[in-house]
N, C-alpha and C. Protein backbone atom coordinates (compact mmCIF):
# COMPACT_ATOMS: atom_id res chain seq x y z
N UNK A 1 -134.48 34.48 -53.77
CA UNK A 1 -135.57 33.98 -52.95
C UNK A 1 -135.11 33.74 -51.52
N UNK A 2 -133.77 33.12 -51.21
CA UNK A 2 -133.19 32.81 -49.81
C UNK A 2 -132.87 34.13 -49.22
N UNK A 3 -132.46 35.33 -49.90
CA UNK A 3 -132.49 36.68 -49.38
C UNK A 3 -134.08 37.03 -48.65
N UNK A 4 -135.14 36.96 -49.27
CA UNK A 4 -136.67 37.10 -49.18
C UNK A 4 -136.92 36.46 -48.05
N UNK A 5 -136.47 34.92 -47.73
CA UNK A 5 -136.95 34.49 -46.83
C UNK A 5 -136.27 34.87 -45.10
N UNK A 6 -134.70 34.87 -45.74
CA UNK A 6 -133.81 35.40 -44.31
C UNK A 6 -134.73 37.07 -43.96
N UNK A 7 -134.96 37.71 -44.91
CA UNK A 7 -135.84 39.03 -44.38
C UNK A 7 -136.76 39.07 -43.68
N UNK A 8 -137.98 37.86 -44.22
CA UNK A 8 -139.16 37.74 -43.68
C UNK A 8 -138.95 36.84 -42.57
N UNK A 9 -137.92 36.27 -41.94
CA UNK A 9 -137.71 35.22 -40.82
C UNK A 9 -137.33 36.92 -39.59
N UNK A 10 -136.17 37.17 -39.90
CA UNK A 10 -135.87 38.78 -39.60
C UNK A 10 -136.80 39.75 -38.94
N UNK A 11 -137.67 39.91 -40.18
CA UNK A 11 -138.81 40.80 -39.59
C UNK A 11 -139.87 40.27 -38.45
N UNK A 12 -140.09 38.93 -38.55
CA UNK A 12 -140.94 37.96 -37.49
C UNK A 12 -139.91 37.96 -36.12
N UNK A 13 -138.89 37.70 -36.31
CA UNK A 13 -138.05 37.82 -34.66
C UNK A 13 -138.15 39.18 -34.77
N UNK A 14 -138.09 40.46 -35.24
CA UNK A 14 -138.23 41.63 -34.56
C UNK A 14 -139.85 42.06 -33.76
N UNK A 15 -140.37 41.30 -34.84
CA UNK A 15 -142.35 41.45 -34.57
C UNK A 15 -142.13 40.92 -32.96
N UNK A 16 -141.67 39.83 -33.03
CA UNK A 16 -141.77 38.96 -31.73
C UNK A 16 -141.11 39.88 -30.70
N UNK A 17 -140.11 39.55 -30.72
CA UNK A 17 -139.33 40.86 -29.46
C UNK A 17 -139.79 41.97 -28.92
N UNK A 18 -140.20 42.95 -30.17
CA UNK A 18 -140.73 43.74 -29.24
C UNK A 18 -141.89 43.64 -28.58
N UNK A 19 -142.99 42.80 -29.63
CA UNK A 19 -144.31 42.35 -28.67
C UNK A 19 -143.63 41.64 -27.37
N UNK A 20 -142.93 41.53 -26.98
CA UNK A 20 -142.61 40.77 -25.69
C UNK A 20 -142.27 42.02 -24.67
N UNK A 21 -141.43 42.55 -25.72
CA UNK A 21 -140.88 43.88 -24.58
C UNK A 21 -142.00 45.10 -24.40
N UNK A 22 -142.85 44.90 -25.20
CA UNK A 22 -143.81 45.93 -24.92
C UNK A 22 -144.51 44.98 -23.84
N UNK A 23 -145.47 44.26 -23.89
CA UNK A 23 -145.87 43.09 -22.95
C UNK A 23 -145.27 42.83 -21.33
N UNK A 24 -143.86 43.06 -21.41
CA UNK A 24 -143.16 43.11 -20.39
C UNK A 24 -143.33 44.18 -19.43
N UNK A 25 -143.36 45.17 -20.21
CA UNK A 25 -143.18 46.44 -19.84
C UNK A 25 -144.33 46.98 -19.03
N UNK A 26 -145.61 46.49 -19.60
CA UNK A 26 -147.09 46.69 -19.43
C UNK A 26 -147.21 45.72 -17.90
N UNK A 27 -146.59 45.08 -17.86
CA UNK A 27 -146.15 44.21 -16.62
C UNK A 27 -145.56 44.00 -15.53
N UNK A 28 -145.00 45.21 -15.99
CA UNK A 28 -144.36 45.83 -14.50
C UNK A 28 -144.52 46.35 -13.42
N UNK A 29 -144.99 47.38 -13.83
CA UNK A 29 -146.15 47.72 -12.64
C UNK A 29 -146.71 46.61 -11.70
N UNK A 30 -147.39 46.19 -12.09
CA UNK A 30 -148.55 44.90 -11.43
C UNK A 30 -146.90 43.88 -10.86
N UNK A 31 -145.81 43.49 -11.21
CA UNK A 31 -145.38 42.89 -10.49
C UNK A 31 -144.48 43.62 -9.62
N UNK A 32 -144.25 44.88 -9.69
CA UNK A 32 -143.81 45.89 -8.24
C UNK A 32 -144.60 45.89 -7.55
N UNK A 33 -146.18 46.34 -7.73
CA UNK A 33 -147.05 45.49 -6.38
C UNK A 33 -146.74 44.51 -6.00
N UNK A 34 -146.83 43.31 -6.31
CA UNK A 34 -147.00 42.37 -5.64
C UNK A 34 -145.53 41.76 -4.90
N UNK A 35 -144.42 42.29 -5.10
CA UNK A 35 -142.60 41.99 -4.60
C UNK A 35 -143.67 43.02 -3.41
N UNK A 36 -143.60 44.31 -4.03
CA UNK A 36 -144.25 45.29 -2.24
C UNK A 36 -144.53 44.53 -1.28
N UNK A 37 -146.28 44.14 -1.90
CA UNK A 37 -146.92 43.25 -1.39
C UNK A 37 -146.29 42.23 -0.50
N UNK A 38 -145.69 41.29 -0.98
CA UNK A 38 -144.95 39.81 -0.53
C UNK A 38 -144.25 40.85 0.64
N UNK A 39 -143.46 41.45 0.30
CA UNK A 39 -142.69 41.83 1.71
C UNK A 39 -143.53 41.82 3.04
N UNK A 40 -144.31 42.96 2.48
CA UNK A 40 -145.23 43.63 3.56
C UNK A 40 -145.88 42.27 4.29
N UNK A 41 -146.40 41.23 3.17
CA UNK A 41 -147.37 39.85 3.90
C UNK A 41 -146.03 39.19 4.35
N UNK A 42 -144.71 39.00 4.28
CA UNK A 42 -144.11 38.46 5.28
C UNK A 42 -143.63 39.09 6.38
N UNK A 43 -143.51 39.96 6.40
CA UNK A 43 -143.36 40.76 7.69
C UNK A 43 -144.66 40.47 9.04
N UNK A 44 -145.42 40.79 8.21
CA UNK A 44 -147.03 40.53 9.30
C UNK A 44 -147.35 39.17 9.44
N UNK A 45 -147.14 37.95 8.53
CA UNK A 45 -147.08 37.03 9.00
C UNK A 45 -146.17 35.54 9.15
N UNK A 46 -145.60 36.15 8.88
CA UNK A 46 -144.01 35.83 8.77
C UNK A 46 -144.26 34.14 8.21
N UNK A 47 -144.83 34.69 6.37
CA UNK A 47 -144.89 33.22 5.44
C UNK A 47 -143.33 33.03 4.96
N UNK A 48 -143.53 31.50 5.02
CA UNK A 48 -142.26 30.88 4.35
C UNK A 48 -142.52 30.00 2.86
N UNK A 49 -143.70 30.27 2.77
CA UNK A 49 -144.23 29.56 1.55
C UNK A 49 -145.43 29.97 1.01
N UNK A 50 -145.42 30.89 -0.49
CA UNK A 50 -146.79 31.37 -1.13
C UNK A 50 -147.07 29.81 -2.28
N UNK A 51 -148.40 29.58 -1.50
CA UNK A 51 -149.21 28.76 -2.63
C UNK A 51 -149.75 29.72 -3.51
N UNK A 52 -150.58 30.66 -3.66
CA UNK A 52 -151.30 31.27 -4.61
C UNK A 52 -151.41 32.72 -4.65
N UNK A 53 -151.11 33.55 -5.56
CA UNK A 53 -151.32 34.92 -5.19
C UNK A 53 -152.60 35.51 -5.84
N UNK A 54 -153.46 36.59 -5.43
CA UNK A 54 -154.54 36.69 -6.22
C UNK A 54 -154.62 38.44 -6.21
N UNK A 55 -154.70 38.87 -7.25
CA UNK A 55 -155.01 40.41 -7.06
C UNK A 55 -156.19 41.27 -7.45
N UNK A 56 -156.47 41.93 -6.39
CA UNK A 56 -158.39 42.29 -6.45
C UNK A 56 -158.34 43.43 -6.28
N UNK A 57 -158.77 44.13 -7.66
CA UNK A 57 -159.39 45.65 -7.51
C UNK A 57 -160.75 46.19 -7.69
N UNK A 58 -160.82 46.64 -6.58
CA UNK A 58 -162.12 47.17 -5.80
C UNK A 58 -162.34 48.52 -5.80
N UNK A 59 -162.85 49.01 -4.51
CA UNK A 59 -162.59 50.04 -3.92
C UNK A 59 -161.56 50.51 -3.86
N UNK A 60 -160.51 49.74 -3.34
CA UNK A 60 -159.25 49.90 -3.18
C UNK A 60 -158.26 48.56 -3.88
N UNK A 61 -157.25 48.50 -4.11
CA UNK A 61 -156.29 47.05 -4.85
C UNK A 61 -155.87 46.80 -3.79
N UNK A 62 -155.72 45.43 -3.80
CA UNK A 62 -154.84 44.52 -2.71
C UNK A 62 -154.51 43.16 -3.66
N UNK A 63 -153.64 42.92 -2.58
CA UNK A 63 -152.66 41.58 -3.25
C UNK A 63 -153.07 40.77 -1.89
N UNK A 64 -153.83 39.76 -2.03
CA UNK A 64 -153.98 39.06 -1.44
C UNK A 64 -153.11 37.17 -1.49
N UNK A 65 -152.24 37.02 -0.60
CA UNK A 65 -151.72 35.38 -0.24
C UNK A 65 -152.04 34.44 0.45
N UNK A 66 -151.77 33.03 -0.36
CA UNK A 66 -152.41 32.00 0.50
C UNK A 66 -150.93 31.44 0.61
N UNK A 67 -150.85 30.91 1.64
CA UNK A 67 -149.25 30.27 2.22
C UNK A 67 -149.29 30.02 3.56
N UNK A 68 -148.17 29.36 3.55
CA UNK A 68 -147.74 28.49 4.98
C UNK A 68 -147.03 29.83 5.93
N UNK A 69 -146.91 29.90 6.98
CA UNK A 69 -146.05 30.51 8.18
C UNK A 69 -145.12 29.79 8.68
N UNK A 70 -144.13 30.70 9.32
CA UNK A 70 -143.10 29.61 10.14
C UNK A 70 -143.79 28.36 10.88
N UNK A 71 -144.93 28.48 11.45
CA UNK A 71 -145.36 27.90 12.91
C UNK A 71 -146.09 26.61 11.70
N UNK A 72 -145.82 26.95 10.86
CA UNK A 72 -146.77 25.43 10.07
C UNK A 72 -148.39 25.79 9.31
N UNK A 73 -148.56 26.84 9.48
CA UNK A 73 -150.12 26.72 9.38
C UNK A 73 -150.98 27.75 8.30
N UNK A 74 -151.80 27.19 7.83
CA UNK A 74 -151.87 27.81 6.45
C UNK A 74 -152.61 29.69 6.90
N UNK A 75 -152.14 30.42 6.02
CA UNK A 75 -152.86 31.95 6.25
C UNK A 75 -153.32 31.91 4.72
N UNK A 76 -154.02 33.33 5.19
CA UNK A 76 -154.66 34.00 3.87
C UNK A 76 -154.00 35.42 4.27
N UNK A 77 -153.55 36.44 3.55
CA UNK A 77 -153.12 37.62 4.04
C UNK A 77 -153.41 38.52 2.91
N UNK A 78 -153.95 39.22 3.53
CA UNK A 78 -154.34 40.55 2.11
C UNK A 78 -153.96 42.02 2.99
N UNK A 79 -152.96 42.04 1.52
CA UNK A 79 -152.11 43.49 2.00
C UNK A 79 -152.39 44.32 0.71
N UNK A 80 -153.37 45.66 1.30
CA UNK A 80 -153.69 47.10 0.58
C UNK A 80 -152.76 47.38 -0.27
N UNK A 81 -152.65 47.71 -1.71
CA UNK A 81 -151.62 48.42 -2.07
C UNK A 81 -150.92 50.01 -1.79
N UNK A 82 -152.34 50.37 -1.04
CA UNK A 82 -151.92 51.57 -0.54
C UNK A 82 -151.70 51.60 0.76
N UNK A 83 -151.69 52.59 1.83
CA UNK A 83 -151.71 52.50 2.97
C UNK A 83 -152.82 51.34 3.51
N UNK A 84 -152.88 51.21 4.89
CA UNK A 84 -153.92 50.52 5.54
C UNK A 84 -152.91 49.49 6.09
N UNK A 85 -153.79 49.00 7.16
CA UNK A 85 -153.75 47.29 7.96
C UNK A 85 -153.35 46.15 6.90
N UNK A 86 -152.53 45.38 7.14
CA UNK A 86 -152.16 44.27 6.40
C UNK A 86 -153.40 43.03 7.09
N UNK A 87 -154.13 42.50 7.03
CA UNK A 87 -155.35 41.72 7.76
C UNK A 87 -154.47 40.32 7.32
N UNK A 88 -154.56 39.54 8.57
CA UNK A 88 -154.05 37.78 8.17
C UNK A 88 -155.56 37.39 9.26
N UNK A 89 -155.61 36.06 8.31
CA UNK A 89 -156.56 35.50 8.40
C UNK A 89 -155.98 33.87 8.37
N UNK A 90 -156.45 32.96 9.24
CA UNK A 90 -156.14 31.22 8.95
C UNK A 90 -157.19 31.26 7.74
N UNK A 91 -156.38 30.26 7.12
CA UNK A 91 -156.98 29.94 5.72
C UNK A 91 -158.13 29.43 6.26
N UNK A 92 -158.33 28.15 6.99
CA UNK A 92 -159.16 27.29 7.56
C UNK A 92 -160.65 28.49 8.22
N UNK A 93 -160.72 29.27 8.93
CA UNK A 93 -161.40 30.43 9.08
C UNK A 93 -162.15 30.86 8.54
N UNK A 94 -162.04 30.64 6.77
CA UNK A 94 -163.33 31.27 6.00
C UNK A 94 -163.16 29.37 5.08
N UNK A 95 -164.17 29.97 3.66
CA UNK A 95 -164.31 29.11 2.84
C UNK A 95 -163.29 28.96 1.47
N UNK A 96 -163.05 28.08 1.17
CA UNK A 96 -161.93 28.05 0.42
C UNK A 96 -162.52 28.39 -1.06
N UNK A 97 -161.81 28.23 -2.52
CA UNK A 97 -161.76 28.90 -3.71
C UNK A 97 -163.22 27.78 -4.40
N UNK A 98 -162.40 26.09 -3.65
CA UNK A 98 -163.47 25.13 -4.48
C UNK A 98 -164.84 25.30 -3.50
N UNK A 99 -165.22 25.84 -2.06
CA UNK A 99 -166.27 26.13 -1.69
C UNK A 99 -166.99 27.26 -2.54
N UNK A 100 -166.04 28.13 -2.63
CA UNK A 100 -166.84 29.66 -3.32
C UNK A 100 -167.65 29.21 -4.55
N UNK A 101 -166.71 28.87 -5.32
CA UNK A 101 -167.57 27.93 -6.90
C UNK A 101 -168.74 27.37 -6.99
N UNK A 102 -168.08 26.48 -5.64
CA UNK A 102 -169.48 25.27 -5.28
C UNK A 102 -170.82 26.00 -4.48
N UNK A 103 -170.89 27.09 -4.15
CA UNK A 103 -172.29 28.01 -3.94
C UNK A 103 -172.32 28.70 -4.85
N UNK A 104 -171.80 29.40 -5.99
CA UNK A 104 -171.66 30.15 -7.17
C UNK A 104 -172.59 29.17 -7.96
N UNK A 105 -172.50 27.77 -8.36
CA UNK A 105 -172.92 26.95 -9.20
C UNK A 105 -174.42 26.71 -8.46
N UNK A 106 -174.41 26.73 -7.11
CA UNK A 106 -175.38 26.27 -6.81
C UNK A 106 -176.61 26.92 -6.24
N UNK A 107 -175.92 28.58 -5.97
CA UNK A 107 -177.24 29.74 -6.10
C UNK A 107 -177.24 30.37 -7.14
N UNK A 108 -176.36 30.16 -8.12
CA UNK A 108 -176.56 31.02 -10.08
C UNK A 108 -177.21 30.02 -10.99
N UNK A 109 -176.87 29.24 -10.89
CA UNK A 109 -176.29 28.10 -12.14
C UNK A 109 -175.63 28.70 -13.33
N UNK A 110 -174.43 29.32 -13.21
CA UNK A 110 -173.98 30.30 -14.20
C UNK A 110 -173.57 28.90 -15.45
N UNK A 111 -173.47 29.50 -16.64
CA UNK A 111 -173.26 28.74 -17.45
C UNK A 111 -171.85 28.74 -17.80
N UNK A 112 -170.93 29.59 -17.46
CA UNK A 112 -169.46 29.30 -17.13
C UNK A 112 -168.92 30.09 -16.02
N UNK A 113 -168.09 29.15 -15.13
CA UNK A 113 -167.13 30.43 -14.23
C UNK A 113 -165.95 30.52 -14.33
N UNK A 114 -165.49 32.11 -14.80
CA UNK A 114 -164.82 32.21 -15.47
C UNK A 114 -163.37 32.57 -14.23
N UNK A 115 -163.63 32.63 -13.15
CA UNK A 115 -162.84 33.30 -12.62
C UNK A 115 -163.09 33.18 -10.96
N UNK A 116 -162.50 33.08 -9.59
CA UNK A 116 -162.48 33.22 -8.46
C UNK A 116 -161.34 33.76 -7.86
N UNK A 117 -161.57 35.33 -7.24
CA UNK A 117 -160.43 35.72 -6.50
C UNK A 117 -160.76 36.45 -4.95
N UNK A 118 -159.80 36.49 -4.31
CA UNK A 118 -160.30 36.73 -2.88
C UNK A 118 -159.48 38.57 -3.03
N UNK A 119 -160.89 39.17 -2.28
CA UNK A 119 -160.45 40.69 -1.96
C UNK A 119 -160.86 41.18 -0.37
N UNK A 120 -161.33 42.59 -0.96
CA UNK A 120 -161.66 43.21 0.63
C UNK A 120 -162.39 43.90 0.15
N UNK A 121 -163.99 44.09 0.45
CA UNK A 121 -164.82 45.28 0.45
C UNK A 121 -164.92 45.91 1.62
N UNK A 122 -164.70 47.21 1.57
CA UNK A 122 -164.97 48.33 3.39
C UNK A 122 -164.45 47.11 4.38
N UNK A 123 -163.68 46.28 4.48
CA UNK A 123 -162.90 46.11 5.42
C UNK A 123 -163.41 44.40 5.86
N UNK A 124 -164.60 43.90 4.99
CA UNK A 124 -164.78 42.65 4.60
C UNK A 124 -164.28 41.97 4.01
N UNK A 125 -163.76 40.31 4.14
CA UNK A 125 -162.71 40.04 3.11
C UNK A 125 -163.92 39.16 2.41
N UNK A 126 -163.67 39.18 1.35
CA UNK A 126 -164.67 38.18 0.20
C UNK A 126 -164.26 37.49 -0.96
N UNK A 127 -165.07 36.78 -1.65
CA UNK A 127 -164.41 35.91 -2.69
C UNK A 127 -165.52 36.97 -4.00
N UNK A 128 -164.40 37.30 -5.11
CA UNK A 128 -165.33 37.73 -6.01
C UNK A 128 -165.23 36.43 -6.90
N UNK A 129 -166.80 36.42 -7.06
CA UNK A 129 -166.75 35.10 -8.42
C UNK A 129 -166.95 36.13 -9.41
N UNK A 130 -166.37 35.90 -10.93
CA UNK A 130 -166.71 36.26 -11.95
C UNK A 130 -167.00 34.81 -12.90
N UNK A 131 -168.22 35.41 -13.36
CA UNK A 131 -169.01 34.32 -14.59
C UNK A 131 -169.91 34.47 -15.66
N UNK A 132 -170.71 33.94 -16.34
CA UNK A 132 -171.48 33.86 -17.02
C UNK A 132 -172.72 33.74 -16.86
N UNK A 133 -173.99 34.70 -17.07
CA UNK A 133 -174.92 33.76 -16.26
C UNK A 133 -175.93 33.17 -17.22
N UNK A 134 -177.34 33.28 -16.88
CA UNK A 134 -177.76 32.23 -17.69
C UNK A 134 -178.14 32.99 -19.14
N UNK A 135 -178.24 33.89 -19.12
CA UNK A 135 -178.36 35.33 -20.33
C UNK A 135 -177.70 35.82 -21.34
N UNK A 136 -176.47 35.16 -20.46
CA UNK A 136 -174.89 35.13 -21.58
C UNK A 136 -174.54 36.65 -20.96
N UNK A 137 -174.54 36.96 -19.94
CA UNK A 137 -174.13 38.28 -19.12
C UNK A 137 -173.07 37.88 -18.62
N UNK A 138 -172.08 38.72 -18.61
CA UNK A 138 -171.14 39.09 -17.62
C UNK A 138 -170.84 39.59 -16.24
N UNK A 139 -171.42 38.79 -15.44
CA UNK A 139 -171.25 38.91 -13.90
C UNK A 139 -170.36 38.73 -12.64
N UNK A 140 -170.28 39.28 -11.78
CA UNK A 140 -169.75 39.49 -10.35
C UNK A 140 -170.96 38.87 -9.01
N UNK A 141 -170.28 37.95 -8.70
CA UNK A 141 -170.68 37.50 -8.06
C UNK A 141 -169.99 37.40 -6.42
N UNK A 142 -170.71 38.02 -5.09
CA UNK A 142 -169.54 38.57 -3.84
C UNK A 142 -169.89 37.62 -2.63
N UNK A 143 -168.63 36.66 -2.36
CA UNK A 143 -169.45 35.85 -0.75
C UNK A 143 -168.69 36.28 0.26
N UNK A 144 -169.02 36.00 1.24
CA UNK A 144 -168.43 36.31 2.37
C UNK A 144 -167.14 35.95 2.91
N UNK A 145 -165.95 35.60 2.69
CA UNK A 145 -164.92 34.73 2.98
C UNK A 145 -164.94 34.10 3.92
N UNK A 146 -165.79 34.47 5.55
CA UNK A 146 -165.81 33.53 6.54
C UNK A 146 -166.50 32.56 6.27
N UNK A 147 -167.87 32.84 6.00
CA UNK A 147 -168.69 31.52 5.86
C UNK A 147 -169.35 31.26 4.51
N UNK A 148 -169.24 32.33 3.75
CA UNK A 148 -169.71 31.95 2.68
C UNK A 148 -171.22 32.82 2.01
N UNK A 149 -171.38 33.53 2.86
CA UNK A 149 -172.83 34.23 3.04
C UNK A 149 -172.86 35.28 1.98
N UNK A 150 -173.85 35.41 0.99
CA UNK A 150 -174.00 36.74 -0.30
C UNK A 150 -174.18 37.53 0.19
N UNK A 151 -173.19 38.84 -0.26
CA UNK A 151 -173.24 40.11 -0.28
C UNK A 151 -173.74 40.84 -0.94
N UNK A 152 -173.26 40.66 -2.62
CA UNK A 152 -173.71 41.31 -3.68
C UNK A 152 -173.75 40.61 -4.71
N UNK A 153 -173.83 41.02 -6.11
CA UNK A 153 -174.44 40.88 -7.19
C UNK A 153 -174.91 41.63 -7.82
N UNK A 154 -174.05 41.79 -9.51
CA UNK A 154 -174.28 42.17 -10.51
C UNK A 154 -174.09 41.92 -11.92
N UNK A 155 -174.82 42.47 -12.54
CA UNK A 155 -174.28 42.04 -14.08
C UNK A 155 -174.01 42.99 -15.26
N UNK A 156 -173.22 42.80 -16.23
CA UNK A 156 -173.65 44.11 -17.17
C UNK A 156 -174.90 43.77 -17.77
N UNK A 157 -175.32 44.69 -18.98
CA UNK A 157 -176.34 44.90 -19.67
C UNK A 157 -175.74 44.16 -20.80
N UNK A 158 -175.97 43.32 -22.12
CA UNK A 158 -175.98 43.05 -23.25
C UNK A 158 -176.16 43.77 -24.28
């Protein structure tokens, strides 16, 4: 029976491992963007400190950062994964993650939000909300990052 169990302990650390190393692996990618990324956003705005990283695929993918600069002062920087302009933006400049929510809740009334990340449409930077709405749909919800103003909106079908 202690043979049976050292096997079946055995077979569970192999189960485990490789689900990790497969997992890992699937993970790589997405974090060679974003080392890219980080370079490229310190170079252009020469951050010394990432608070939050967020990654938005659109039209195009970008890795967008929120962080401090040498000079003290908070940016937002969203750098293309492909070619293009690295765009920095003062954080202070548009609306922040708990503003985006707080008009999400208050022109949807979604019944959960599941999600807030900052991207770039055609060369606009925006906050995509993803949520729930009142239908039990799965929606995208697009504001403006400067002030907050709706762009778009959609949902799937059920």
């Amino acid at each position: 029976m202690k043979k049976w169990g050292w096997l079946l302990l055995l077979f569970f650390a192999v189960l485990v491992w490789q689900t990790w190393s497969i997992y890992s692996e699937a993970l790589a990618p997405k974090r060679a963007m974003v080392a890219r990324a980080l370079e490229r956003a310190k170079e252009a705005a020469e951050l010394v400190e990432i608070k939050k990283v967020y990654t938005y695929y659109g039209d195009e993918a970008y890795t967008v950062f929120i962080g401090r600069a040498k000079r003290g002062e908070d940016l937002v920087v969203w750098v293309p994964e492909k070619s293009g302009d690295v765009v920095v933006r003062r954080a202070d400049s548009g609306i922040s993650e708990a503003e985006a929510r707080a008009i999400l809740r208050r022109e949807r009334h979604p019944q959960q939000v599941i999600d807030a990340t900052l991207g770039m449409e055609k060369g606009v930077p925006v906050w995509e909300l993803t949520y729930m709405d009142d239908e039990g749909r799965y929606s995208f919800y697009y504001l403006h990052f400067t002030d907050g103003s709706f762009l778009k909106r959609y949902s799937f079908q059920r």
